[in-house]
C-alpha atoms as a PDB file:
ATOM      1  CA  UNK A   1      -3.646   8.871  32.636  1.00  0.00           C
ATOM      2  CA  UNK A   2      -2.562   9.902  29.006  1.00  0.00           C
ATOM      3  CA  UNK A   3      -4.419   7.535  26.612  1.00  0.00           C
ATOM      4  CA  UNK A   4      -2.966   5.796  23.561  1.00  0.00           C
ATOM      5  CA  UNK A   5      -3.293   7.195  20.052  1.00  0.00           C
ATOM      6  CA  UNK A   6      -2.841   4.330  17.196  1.00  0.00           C
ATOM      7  CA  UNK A   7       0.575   7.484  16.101  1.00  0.00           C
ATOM      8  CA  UNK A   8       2.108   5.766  19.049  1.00  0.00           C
ATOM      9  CA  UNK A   9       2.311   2.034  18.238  1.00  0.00           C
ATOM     10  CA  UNK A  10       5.505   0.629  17.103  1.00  0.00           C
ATOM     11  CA  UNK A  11       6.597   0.237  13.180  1.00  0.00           C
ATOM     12  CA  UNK A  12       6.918  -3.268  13.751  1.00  0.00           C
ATOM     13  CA  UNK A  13       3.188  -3.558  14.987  1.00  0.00           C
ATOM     14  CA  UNK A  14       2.003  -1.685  11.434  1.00  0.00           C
ATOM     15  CA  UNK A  15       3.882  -4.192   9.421  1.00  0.00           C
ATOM     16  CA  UNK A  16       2.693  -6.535  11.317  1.00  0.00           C
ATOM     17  CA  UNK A  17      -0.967  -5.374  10.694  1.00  0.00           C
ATOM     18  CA  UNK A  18      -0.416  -4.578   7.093  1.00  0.00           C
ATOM     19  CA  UNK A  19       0.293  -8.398   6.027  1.00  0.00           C
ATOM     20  CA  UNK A  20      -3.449  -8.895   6.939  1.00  0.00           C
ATOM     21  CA  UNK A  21      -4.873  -6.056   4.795  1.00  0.00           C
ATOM     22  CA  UNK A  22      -4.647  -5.012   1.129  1.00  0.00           C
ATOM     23  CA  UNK A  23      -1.956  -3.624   0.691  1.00  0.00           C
ATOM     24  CA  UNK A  24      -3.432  -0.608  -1.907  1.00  0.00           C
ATOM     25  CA  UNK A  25      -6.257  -0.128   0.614  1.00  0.00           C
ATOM     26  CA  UNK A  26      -3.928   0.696   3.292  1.00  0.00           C
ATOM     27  CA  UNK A  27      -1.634   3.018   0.975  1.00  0.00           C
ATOM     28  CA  UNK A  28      -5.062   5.115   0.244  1.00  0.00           C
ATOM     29  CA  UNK A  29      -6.050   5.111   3.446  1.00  0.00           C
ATOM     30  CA  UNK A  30      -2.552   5.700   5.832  1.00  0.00           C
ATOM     31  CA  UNK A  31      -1.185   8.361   3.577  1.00  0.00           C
ATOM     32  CA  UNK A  32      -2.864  10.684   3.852  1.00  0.00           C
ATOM     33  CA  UNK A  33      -2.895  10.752   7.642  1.00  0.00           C
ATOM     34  CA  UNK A  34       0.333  12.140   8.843  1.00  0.00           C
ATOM     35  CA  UNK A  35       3.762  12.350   7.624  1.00  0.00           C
ATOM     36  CA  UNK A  36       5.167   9.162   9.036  1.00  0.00           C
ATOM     37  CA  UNK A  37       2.502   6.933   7.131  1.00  0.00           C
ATOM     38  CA  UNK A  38       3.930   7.876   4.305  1.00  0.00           C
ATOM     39  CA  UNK A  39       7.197   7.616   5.179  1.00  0.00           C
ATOM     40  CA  UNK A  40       6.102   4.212   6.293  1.00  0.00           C
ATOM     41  CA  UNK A  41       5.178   3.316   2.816  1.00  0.00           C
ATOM     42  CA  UNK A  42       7.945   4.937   0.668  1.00  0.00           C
ATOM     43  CA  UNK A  43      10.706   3.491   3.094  1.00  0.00           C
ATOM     44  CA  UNK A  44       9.133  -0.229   3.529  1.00  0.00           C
ATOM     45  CA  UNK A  45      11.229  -3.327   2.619  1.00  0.00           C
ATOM     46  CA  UNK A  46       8.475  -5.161   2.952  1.00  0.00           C
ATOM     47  CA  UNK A  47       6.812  -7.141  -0.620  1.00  0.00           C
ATOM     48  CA  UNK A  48       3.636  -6.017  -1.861  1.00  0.00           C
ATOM     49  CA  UNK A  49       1.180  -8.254  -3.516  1.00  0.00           C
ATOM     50  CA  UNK A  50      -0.436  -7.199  -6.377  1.00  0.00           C
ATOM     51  CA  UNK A  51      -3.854  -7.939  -7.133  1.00  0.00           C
ATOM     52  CA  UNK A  52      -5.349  -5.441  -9.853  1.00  0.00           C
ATOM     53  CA  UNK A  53      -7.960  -7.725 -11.732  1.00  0.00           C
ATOM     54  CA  UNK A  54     -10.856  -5.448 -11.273  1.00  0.00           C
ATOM     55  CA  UNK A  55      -9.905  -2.065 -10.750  1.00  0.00           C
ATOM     56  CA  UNK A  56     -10.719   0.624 -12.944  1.00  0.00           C
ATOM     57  CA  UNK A  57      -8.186   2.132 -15.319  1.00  0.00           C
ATOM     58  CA  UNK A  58      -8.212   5.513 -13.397  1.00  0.00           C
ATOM     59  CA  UNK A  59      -7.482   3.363 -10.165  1.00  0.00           C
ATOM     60  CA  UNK A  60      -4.794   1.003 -11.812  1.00  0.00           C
ATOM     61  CA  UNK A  61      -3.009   4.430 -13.412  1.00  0.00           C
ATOM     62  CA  UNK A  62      -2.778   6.035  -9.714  1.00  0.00           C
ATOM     63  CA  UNK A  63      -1.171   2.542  -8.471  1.00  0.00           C
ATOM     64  CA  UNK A  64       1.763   2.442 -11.255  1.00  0.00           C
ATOM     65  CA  UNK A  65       2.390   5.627 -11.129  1.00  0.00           C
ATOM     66  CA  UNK A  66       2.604   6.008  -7.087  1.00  0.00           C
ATOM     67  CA  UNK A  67       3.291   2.297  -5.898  1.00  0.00           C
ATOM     68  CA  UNK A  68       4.056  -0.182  -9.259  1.00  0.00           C
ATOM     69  CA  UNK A  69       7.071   2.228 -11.082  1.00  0.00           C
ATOM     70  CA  UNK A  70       8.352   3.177  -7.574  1.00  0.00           C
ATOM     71  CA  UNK A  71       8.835  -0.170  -6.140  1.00  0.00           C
ATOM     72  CA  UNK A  72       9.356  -2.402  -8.919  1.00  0.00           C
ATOM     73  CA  UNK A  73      11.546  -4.342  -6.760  1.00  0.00           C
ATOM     74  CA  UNK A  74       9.174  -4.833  -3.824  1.00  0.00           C
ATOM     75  CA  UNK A  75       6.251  -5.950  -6.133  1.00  0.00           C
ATOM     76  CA  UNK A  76       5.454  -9.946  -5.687  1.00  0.00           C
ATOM     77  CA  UNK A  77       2.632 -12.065  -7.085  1.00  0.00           C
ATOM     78  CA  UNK A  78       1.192  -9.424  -9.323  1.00  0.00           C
ATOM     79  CA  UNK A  79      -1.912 -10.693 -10.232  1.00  0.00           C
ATOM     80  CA  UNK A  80      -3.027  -8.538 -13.576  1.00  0.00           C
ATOM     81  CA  UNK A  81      -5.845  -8.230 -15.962  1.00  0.00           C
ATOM     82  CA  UNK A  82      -6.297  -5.999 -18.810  1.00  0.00           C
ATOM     83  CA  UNK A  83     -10.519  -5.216 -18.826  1.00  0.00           C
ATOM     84  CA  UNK A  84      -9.425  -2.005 -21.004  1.00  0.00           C
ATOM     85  CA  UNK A  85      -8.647  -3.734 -24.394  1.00  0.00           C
ATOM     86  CA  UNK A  86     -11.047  -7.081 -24.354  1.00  0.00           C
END
């Protein structure tokens, strides 16, 4: 009996998963697995909720640049903060 590597679920059962998690966390984590991970994340349709209120400026500049300025029109209920210029 061949057993099941997590490579062999369905797209549909990662979206499903990723609703539940954070959505960064799972970018940072998934892509740099295996090819299709991040061909999961480039190609999604799927919003992303944005909650950047206390990560630090070198984290928030590797977001923008890889997941904000690429998906502008995927981002929904960005919740921002500014700790840089208080």
């Amino acid at each position: 009996m061949e057993k099941t590597k997590i490579e062999d679920l369905a797209n549909e059962i990662f979206y499903e998963i990723f609703e539940y998690l954070n959505y960064f966390q799972s970018y940072e984590i998934f892509t740099n697995l295996k090819q299709r991970f991040r061909n999961f994340f480039a190609n999604s349709t799927s919003p992303v909720k944005l909650n950047l209120r206390s990560v630090s400026r070198s984290i928030f500049t590797f977001y923008y640049r890889n997941i904000i300025v690429p998906n502008p029109h995927r981002i929904q209920s960005p919740h921002l903060s500014n700790p840089f210029f208080t």
